[in-house]
N, C-alpha and C. Protein backbone atom coordinates (compact mmCIF):
# COMPACT_ATOMS: atom_id res chain seq x y z
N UNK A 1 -2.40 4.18 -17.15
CA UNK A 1 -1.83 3.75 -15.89
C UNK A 1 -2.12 2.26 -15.73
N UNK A 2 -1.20 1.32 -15.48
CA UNK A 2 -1.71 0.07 -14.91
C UNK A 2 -0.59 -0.31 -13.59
N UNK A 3 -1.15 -1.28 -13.10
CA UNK A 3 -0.63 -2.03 -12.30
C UNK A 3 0.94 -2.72 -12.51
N UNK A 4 2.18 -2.35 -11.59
CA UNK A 4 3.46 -2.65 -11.91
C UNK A 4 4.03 -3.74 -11.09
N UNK A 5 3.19 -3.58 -9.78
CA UNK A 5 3.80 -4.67 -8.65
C UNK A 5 2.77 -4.92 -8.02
N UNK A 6 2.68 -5.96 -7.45
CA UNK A 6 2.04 -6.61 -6.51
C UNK A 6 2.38 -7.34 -5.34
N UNK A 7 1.87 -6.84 -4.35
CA UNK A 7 2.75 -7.57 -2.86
C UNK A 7 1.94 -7.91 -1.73
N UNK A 8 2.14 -8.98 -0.97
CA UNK A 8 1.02 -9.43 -0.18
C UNK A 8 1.60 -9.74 1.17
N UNK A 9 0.80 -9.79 2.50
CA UNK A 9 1.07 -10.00 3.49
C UNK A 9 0.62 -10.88 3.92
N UNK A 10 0.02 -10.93 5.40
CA UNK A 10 -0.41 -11.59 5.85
C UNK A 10 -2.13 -11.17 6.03
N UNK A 11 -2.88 -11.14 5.17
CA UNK A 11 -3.83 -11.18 5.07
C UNK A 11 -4.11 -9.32 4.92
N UNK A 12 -2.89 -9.03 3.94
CA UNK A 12 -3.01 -7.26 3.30
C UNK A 12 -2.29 -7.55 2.22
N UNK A 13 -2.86 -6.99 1.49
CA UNK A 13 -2.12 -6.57 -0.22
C UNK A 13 -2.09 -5.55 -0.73
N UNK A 14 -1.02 -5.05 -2.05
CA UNK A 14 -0.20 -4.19 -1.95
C UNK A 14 0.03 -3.66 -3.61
N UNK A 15 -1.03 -2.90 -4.34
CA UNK A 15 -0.69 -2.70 -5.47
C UNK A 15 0.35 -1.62 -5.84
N UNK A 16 1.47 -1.56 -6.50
CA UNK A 16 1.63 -0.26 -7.03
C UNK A 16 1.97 0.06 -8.53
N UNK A 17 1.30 1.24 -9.08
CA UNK A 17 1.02 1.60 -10.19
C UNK A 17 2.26 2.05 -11.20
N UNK A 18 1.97 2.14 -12.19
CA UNK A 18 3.20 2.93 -13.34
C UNK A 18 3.54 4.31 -12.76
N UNK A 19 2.51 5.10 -12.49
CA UNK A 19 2.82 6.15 -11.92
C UNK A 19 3.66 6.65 -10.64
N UNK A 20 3.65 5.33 -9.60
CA UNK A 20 3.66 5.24 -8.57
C UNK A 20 2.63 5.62 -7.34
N UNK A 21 1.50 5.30 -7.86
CA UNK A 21 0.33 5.75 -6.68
C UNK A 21 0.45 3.84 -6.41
N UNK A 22 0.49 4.41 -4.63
CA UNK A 22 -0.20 2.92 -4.00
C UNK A 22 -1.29 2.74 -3.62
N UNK A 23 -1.82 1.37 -4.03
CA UNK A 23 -3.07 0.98 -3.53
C UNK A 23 -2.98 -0.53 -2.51
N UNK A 24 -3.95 -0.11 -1.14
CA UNK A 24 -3.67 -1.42 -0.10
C UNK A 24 -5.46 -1.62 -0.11
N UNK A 25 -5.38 -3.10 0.36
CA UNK A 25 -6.62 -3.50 0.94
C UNK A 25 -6.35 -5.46 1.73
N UNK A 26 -7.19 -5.05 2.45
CA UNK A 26 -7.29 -6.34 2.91
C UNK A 26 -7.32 -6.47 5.32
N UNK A 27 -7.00 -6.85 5.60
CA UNK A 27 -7.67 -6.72 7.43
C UNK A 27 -6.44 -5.54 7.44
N UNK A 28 -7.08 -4.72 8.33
CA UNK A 28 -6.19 -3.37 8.79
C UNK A 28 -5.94 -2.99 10.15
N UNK A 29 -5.52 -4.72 10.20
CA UNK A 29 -4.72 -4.34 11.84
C UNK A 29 -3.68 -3.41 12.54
N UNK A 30 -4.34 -2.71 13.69
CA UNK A 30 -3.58 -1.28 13.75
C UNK A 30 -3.59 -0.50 12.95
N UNK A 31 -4.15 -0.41 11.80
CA UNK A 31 -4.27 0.42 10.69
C UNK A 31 -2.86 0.07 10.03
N UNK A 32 -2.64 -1.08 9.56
CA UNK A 32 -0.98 -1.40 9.11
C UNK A 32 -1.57 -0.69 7.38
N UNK A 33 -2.42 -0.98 7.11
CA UNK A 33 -2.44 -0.37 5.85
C UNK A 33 -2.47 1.06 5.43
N UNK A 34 -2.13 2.17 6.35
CA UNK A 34 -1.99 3.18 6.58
C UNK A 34 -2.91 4.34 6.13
N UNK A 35 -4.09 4.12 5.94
CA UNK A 35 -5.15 4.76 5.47
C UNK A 35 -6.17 5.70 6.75
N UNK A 36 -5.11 5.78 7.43
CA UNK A 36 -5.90 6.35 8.99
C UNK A 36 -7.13 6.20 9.47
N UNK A 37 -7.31 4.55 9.31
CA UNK A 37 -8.57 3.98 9.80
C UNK A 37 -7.51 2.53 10.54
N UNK A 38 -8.62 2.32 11.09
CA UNK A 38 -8.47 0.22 11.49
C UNK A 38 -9.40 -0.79 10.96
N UNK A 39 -10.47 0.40 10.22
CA UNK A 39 -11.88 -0.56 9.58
C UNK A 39 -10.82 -1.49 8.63
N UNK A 40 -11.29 -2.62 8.20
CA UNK A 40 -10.67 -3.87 7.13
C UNK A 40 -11.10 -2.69 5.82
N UNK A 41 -10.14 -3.11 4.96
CA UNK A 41 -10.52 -2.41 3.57
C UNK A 41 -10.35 -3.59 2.74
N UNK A 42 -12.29 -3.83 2.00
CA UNK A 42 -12.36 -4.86 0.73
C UNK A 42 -11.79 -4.64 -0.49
N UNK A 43 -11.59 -3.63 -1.13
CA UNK A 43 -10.88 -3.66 -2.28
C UNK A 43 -10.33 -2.70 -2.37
N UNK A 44 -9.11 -2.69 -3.66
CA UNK A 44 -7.86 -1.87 -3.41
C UNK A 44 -8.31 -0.26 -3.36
N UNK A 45 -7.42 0.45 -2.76
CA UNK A 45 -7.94 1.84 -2.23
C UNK A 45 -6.94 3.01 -1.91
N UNK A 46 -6.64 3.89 -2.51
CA UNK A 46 -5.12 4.91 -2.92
C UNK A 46 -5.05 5.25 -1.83
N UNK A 47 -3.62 5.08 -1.47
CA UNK A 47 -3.19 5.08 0.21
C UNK A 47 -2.73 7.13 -0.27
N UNK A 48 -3.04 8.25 0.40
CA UNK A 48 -2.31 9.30 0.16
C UNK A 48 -1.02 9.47 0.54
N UNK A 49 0.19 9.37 -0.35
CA UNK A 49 1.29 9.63 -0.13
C UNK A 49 1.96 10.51 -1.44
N UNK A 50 2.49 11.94 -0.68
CA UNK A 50 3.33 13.07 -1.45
C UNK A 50 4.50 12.38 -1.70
N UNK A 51 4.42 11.64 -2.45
CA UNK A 51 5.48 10.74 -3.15
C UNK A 51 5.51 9.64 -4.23
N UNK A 52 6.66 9.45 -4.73
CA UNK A 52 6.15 8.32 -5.78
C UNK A 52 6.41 7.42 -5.42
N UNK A 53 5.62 5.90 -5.23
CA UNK A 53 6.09 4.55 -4.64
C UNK A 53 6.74 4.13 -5.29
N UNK A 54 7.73 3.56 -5.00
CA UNK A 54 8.83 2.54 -5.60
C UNK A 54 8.84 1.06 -5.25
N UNK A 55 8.56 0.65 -3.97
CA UNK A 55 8.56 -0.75 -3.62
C UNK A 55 7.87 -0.41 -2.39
N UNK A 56 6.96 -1.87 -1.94
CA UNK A 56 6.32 -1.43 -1.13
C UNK A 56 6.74 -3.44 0.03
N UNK A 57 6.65 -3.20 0.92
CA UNK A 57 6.81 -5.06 1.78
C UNK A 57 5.84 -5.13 2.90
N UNK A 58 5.09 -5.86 2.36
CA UNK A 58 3.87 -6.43 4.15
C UNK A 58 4.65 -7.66 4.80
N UNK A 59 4.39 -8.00 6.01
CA UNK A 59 4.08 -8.90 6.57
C UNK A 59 3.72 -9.09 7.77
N UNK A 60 3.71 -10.19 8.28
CA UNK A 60 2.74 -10.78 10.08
C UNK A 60 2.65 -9.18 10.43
N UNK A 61 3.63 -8.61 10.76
CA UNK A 61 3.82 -7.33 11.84
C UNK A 61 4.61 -6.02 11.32
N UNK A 62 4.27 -5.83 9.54
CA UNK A 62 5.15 -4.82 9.64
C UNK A 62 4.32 -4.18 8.00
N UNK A 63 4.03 -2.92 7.46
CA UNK A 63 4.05 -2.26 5.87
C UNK A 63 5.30 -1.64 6.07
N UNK A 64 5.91 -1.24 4.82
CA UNK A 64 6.83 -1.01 4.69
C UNK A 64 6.77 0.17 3.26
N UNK A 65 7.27 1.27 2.57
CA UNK A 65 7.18 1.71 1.62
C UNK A 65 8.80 2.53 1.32
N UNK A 66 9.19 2.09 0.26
CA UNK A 66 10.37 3.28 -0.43
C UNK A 66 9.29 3.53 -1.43
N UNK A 67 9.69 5.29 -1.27
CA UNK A 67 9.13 6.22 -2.23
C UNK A 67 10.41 7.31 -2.64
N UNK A 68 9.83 7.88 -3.49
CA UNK A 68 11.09 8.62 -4.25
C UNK A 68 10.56 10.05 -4.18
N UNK A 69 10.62 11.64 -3.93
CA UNK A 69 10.56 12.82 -4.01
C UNK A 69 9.96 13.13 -4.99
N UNK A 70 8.61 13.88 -5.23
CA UNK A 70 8.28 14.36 -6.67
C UNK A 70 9.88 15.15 -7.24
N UNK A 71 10.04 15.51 -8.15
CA UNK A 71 11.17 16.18 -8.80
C UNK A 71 10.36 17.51 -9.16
């Protein structure tokens, strides 16, 4: 497995894998990084989603994820 994309916000970033597992870390305002906390997360950390990531977009005020259906 490695790393396929990389995407950054405004002070959140946004790995996602060959497999499609996502990983976020960085300030978790409102919990934008969707890990059902608001604590800041220091390093990258598998967001749980029943899906495969495909593209993921941060910014000032928004995460964003297309994911695709296991088959």
């Amino acid at each position: 497995v490695r790393v396929t994309s990389i995407n950054c916000g405004l002070g959140t970033m946004a790995a996602i894998t060959s497999v499609g597992d996502l990983y976020v870390w960085g300030k978790n305002r409102s919990g934008c990084l969707g890990l059902g906390t608001d604590d800041d997360q220091f390093f990258p950390f598998k967001v749980s989603i029943a899906a495969q990531v495909k593209k993921v977009s941060l910014g000032v005020d928004h995460s964003a994820v297309i994911c695709k259906a296991w088959a």
